[in-house]
Each structure stands twice: as structure tokens, then as C-alpha cells.
C-alpha atoms as a PDB file:
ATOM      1  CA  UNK A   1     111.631  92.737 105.635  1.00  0.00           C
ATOM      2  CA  UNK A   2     112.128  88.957 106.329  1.00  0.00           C
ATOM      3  CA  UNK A   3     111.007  87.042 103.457  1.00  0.00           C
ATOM      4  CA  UNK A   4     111.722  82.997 103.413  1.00  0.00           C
ATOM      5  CA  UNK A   5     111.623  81.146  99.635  1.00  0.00           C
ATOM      6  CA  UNK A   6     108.586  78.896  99.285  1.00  0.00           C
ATOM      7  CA  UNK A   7     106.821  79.216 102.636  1.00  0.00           C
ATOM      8  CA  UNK A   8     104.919  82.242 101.520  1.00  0.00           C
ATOM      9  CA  UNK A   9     105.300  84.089 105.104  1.00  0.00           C
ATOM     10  CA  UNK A  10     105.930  87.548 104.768  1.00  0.00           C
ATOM     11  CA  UNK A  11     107.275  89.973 108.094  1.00  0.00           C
ATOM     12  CA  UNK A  12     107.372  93.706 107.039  1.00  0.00           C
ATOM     13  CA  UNK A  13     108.435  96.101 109.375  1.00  0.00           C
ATOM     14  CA  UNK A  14     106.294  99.689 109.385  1.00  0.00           C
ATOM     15  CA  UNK A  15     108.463 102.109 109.731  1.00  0.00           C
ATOM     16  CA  UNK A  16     107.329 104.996 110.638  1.00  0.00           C
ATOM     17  CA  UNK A  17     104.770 102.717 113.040  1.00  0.00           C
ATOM     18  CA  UNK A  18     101.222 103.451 111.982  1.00  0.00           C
ATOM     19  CA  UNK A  19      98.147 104.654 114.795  1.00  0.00           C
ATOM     20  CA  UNK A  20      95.727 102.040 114.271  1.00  0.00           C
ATOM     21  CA  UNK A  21      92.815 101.061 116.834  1.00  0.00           C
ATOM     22  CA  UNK A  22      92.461  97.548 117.386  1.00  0.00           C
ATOM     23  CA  UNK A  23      88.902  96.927 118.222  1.00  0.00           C
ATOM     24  CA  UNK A  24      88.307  95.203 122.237  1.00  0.00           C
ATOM     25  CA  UNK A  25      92.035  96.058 123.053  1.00  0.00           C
ATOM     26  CA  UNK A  26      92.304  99.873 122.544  1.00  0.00           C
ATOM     27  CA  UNK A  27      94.410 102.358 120.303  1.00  0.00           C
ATOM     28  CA  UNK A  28      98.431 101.867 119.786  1.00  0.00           C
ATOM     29  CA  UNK A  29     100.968 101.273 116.867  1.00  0.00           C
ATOM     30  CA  UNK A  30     101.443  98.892 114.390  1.00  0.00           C
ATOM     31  CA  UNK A  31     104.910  98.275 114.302  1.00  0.00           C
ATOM     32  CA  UNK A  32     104.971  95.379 111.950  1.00  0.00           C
ATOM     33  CA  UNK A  33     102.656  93.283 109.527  1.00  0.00           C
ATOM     34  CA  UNK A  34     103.066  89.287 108.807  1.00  0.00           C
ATOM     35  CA  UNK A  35     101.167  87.886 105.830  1.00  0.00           C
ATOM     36  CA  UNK A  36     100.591  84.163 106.057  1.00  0.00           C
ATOM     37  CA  UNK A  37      99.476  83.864 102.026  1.00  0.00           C
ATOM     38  CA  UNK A  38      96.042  84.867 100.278  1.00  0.00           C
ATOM     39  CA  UNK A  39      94.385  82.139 102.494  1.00  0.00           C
ATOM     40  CA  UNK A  40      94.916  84.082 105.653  1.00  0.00           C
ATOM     41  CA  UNK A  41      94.084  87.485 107.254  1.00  0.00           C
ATOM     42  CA  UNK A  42      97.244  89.727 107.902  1.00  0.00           C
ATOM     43  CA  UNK A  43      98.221  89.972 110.863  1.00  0.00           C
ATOM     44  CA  UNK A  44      98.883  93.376 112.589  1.00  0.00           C
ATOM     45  CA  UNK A  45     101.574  93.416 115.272  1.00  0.00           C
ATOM     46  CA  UNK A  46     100.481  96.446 117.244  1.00  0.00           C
ATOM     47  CA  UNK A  47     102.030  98.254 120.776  1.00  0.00           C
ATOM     48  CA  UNK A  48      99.404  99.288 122.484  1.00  0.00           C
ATOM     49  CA  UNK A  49      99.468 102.783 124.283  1.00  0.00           C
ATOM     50  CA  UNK A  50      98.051 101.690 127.843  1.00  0.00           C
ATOM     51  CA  UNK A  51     100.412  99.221 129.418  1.00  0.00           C
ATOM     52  CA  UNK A  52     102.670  98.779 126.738  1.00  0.00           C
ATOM     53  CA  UNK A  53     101.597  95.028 125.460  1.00  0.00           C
ATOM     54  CA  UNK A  54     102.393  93.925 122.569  1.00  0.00           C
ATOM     55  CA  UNK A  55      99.621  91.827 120.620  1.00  0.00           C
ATOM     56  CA  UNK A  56      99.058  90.524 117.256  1.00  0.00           C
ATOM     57  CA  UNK A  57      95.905  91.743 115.658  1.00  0.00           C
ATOM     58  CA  UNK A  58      94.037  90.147 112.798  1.00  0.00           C
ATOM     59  CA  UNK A  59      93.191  92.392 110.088  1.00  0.00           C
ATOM     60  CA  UNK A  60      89.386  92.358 110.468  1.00  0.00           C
ATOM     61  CA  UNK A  61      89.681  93.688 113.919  1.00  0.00           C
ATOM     62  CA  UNK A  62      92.107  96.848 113.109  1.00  0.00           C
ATOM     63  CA  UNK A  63      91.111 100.175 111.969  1.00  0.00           C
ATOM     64  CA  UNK A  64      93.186 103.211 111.039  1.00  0.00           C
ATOM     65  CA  UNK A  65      92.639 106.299 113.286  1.00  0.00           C
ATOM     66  CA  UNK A  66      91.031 109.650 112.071  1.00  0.00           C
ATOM     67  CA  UNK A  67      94.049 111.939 110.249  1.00  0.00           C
ATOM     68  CA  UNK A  68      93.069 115.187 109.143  1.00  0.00           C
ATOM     69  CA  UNK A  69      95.582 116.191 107.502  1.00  0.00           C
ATOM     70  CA  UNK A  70      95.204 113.574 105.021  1.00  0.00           C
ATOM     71  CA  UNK A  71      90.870 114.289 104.925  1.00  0.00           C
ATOM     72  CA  UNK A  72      90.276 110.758 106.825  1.00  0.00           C
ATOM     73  CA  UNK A  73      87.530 111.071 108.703  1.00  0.00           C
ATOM     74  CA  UNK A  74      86.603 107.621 110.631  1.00  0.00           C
ATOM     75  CA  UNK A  75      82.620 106.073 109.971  1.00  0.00           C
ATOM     76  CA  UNK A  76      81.027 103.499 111.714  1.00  0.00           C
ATOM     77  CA  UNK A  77      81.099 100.609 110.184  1.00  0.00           C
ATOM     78  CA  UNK A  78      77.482 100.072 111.830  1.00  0.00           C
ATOM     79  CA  UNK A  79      74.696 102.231 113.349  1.00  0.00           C
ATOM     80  CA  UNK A  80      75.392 100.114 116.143  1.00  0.00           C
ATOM     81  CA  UNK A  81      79.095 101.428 117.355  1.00  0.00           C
ATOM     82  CA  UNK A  82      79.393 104.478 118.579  1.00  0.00           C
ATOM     83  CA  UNK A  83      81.894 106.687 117.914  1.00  0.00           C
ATOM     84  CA  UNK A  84      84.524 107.731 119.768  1.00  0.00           C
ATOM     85  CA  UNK A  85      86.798 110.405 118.627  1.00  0.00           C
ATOM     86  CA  UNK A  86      86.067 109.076 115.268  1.00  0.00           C
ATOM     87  CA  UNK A  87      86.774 105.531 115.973  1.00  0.00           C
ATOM     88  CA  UNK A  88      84.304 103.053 115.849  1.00  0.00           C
ATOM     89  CA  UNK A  89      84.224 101.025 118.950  1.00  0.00           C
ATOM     90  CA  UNK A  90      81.850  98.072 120.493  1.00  0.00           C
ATOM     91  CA  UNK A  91      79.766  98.816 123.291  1.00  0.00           C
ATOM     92  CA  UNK A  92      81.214  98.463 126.435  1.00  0.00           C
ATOM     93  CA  UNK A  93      84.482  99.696 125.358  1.00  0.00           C
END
């Protein structure tokens, strides 16, 4: 973890890297999380599987993936998305 005094920007790296989907990019691993204070989102920085980019995800657009061994079972988030294996995802995706 990188922490610097007084300007309240926190990196944390996940380790083990956690499957997340990030919603209009596709499904990967976060590998790191940077918190820019309580005004901001946190910001997920996420390898995606397909072609290997690396992007930085804010938090409202990342979801966790369905694990069953720990009883998660993905929902919608709205009767609109449809669900694929478990993940909500926009139309079109």
C-alpha cells in the first residue's frame, strides 16, 4: 500500500486480484484500488481478460462476479439488464 501524509490518496494493492465485471468493458481482475477521499468514487484498476488492457474503473460501474462457494448469487440491478451468467450487463453488450 502507498499511502502519502495529507493528500488523502490511497493505492492498495489486491492481492489475490479479485473477478469483478466492469460494466461496457467486460469481465477481468482488479488488481488494485485508489481512493481519492470521501468526495470521490474509488477507483478500480482492473486487467481485463480479452486483450489484456488495463483500465481504471469507477466504482459505480464495477460489479463482483457470481461465487458459489461463498452463496453470491448476482441480481440485476434493474428489470432492464439482462443477465448473463449472473452478471448484470447493458443491452448491447
Amino acid at each position: 500500500m502507498i499511502c502519502r501524509s495529507r493528500s488523502a490518496v490511497v493505492f492498495t494493492q489486491l492481492n489475490p486480484p479479485i473477478p469483478v465485471y466492469i460494466l461496457e468493458k467486460g469481465s477481468g481482475y482488479a488488481i488494485g484500488v485508489i481512493d481519492y477521499s470521501q468526495e470521490h468514487n474509488l477507483v478500480w484498476v482492473t486487467a481485463l481478460d480479452e486483450g489484456g488492457e488495463i483500465w481504471c474503473a469507477p466504482n459505480p460501474t464495477v460489479r463482483m462476479t457470481k461465487n458459489w462457494t461463498l452463496g453470491r448469487s448476482i441480481q440485476p440491478s434493474s428489470p432492464d439488464l439482462p443477465n448473463v451468467g449472473g452478471i448484470p450487463v447493458p443491452a448491447g453488450q
